[in-house]
Protein backbone atom coordinates (compact mmCIF):
# COMPACT_ATOMS: atom_id res chain seq x y z
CA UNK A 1 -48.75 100.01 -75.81
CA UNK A 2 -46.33 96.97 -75.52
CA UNK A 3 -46.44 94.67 -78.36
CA UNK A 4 -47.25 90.85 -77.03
CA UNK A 5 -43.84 90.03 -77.73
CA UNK A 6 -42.47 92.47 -75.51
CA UNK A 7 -44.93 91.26 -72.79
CA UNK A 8 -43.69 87.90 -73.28
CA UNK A 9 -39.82 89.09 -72.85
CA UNK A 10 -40.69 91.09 -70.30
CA UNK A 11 -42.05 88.56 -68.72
CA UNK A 12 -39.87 85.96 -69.11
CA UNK A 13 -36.75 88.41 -67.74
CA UNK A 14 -39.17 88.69 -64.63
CA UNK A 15 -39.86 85.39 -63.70
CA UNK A 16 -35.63 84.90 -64.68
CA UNK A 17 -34.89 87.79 -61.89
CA UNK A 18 -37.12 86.36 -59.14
CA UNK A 19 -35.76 82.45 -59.81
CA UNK A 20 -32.07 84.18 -59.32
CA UNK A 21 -33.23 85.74 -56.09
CA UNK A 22 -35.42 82.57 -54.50
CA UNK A 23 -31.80 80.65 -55.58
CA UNK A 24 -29.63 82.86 -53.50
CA UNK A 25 -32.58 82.53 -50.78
CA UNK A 26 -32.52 79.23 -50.89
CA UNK A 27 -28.44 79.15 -50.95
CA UNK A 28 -28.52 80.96 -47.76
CA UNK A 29 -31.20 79.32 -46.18
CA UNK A 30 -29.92 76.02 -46.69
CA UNK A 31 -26.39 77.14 -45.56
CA UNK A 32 -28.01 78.51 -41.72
CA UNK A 33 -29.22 75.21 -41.92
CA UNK A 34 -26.58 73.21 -42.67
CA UNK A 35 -23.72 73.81 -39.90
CA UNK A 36 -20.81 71.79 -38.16
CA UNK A 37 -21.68 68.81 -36.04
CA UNK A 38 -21.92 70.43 -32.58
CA UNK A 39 -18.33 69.67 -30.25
CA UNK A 40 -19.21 66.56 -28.01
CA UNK A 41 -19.26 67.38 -24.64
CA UNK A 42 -16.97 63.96 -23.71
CA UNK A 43 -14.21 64.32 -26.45
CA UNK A 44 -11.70 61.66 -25.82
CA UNK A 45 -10.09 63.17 -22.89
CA UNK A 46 -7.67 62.60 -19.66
CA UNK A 47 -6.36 59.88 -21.14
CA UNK A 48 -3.54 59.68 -18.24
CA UNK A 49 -4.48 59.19 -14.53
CA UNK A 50 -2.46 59.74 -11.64
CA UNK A 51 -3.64 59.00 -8.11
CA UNK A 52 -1.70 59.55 -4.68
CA UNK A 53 -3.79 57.58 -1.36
CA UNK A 54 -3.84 56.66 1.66
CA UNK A 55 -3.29 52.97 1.94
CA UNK A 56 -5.16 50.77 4.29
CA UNK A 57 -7.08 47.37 5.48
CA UNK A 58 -10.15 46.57 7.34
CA UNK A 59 -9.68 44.13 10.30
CA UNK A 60 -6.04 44.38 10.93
CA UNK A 61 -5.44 41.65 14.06
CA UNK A 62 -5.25 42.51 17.56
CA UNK A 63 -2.25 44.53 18.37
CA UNK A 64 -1.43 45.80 15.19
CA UNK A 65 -1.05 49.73 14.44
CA UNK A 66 -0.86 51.61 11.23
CA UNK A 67 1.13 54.49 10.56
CA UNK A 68 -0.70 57.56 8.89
CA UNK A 69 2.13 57.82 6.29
CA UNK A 70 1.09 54.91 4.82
CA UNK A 71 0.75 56.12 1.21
CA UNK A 72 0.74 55.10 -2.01
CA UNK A 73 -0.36 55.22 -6.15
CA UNK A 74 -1.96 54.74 -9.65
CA UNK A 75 -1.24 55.47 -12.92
CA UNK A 76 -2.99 54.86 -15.97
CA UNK A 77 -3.03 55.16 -19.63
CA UNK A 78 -7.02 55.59 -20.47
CA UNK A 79 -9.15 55.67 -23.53
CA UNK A 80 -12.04 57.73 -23.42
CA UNK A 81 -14.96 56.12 -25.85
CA UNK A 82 -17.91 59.19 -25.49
CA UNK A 83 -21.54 58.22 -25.91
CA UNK A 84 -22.88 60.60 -29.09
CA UNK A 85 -22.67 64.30 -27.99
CA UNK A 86 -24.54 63.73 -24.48
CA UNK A 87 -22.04 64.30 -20.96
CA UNK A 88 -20.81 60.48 -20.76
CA UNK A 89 -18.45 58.50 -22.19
CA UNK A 90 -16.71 55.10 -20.79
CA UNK A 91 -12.77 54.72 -20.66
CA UNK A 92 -10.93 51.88 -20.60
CA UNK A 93 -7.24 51.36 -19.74
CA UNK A 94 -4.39 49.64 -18.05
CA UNK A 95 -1.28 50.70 -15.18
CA UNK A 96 0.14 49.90 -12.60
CA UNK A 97 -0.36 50.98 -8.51
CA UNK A 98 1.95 50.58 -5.38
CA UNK A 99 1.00 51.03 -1.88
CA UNK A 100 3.02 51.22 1.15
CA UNK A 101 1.37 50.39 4.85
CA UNK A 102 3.78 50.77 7.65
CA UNK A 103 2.98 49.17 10.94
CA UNK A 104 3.95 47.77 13.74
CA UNK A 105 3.03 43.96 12.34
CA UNK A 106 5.84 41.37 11.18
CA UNK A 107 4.87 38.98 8.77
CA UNK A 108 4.49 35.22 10.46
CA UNK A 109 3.66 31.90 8.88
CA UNK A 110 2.45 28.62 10.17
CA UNK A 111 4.88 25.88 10.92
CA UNK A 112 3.51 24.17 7.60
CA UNK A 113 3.57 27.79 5.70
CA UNK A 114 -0.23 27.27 4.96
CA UNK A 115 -1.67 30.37 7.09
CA UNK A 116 0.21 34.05 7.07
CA UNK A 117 -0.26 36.11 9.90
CA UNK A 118 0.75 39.63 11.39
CA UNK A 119 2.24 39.66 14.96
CA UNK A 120 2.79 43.17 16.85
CA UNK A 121 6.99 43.24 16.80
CA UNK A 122 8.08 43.98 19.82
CA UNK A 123 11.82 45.35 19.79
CA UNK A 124 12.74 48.95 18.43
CA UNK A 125 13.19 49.38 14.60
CA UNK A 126 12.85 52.39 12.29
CA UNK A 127 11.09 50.90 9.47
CA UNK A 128 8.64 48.35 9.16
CA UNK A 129 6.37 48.07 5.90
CA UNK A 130 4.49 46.52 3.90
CA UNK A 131 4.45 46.64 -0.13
CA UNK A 132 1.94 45.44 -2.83
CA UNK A 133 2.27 46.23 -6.63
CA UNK A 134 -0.42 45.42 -8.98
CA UNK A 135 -0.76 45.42 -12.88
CA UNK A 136 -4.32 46.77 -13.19
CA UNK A 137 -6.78 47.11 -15.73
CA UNK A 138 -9.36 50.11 -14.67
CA UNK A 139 -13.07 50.71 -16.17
CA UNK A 140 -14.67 54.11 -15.71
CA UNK A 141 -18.36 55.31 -16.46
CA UNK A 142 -17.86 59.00 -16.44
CA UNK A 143 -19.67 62.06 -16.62
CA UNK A 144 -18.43 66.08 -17.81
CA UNK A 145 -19.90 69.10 -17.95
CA UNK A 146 -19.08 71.47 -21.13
CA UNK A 147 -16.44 73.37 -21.45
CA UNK A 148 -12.64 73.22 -21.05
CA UNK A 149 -12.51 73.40 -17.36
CA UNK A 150 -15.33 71.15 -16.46
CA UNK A 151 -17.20 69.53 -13.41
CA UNK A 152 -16.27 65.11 -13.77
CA UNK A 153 -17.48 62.21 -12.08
CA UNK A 154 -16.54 58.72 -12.45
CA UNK A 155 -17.44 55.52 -11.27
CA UNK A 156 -16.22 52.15 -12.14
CA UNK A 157 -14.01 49.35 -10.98
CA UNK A 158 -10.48 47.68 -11.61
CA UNK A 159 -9.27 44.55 -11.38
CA UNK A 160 -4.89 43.56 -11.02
CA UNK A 161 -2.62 41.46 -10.65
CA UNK A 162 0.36 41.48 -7.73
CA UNK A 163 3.43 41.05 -9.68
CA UNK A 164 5.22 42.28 -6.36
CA UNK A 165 4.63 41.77 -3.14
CA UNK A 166 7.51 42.26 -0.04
CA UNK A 167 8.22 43.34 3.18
CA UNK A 168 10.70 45.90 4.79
CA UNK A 169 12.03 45.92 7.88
CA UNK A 170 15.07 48.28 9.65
CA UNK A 171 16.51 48.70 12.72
CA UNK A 172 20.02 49.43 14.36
CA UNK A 173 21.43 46.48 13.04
CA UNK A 174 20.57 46.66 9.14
CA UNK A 175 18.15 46.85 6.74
CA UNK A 176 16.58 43.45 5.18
CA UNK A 177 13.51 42.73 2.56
CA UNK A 178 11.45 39.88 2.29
CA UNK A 179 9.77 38.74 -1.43
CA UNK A 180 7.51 35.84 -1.95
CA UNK A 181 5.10 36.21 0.99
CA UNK A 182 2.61 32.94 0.89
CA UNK A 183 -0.25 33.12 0.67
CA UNK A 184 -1.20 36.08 -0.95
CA UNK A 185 -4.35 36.18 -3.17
CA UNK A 186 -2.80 37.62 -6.55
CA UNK A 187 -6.11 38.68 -7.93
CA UNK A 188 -7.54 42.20 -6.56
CA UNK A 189 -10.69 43.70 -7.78
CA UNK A 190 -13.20 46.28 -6.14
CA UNK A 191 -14.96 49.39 -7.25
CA UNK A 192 -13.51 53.10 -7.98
CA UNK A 193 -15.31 56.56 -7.53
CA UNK A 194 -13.39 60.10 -8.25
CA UNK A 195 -15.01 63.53 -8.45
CA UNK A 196 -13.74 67.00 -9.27
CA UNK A 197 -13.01 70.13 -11.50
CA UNK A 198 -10.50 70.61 -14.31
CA UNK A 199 -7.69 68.73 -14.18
CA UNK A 200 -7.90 67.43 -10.26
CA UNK A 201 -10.25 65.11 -7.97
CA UNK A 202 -10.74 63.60 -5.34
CA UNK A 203 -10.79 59.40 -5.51
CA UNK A 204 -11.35 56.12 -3.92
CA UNK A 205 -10.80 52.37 -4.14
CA UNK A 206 -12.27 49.73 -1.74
CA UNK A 207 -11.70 45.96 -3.01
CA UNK A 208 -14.01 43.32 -2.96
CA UNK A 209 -11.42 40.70 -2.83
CA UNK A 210 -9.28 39.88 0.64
CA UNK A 211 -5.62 40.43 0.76
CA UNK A 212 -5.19 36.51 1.79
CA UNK A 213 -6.33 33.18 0.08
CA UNK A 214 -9.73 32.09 1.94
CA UNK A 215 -8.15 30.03 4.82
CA UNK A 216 -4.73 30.66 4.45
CA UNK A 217 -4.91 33.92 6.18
CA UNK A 218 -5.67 36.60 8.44
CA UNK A 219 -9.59 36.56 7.47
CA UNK A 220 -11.44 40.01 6.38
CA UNK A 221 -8.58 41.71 5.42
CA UNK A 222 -9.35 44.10 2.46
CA UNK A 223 -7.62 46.82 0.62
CA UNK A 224 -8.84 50.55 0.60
CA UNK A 225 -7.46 53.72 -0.25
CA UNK A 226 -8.45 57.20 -0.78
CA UNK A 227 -6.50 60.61 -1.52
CA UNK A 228 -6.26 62.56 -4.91
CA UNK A 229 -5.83 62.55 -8.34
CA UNK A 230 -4.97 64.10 -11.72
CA UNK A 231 -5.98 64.10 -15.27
CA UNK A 232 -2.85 65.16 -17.46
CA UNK A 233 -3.95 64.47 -20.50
């Protein structure tokens, strides 16, 4: 029979080899437990947005006709700012967008210069537009799915500034541009919407601002657009 001594030792070596064992248990266990933080689903993303539209405006005057190639743009340098690890995240940027309406309107003023006006023209020409450019500052609430190519959705708003605003006008005899038109409202501001997969979508402006100072022109006239887009990066 074992001496108690040798119980004790052989003992003590037991309870040793099972403390080694529960410590590489507890090694692993705590290791499974322990992992990465999980990949948001709205890493800062699509941080540069292109747009190509239609160009428009509601309650053009009597006698005045748009052409359907009446197009124009955005672009904009976003920055994507994701809520925690959940689908949305809000971005936040700044660009610039041009739009281009032909019609068959010329530009008329008031013999004071206080009201601006469109009057159908009524000899032949070539060309006859219409061009605003804006410095804009765009706000997007947006929404992803997981996954590299992914279902988005934003909505949001912008608001800009028209550094630019002209007219041009062609015919037989020449080409000629007019700047400064009076009477423009300089601010612009409405909502945005754009939905699609991967890398393109569809989008849409409509402003809630008119394209003339209250009173000093053609009254109801706001901007809209609508065409596509592209996240690059």
């Amino acid at each position: 029979m074992k001496s108690l001594s040798e119980k004790i030792n052989s003992s003590f070596v037991s309870f040793i080899f099972l403390l080694f064992l529960s410590s590489i248990s507890f090694a692993q266990t705590k290791d499974s437990i322990i992992e990465k933080p999980a990949k948001k689903i709205a890493d800062p993303k699509d941080h540069i947005v292109v747009d190509f539209s239609f160009d428009s405006y509601r309650n053009w005057p009597d006698g005045i006709g748009q052409k359907p190639y009446s197009l124009g743009g955005n672009a904009f340098l976003m920055w994507d700012y994701p809520f925690g690890y959940g689908p949305l995240s809000l971005a936040i940027g700044a660009g610039f967008s041009t739009h281009d309406v032909h019609t068959n309107g010329q530009i008329t003023y008031s013999i004071d210069g206080k009201y601006t006006t469109f009057v159908p023209i009524t000899t032949k020409y070539s060309t006859n537009k219409f061009s605003c450019n804006f410095m804009e500052i765009p706000v997007e609430l947006r929404i992803r799915t997981r996954g590299e190519k992914s279902f988005k959705m934003a909505i949001g708003g912008k608001i800009g500034y028209a550094y630019n605003v002209h007219t041009k006008y062609a015919d037989e005899d020449g080409k000629i541009k007019v700047y400064r038109i009076k009477n423009i409202e300089p601010l612009r501001y409405g909502v945005t919407f754009r939905i699609g997969y991967n890398k393109f979508n569809l989008q849409g402006f409509y402003a809630l601002s008119e394209l003339f100072k209250k009173g000093r022109g053609e009254p109801g006239m706001i901007p809209f657009s609508f065409g596509v887009g592209m996240w690059l990066y």
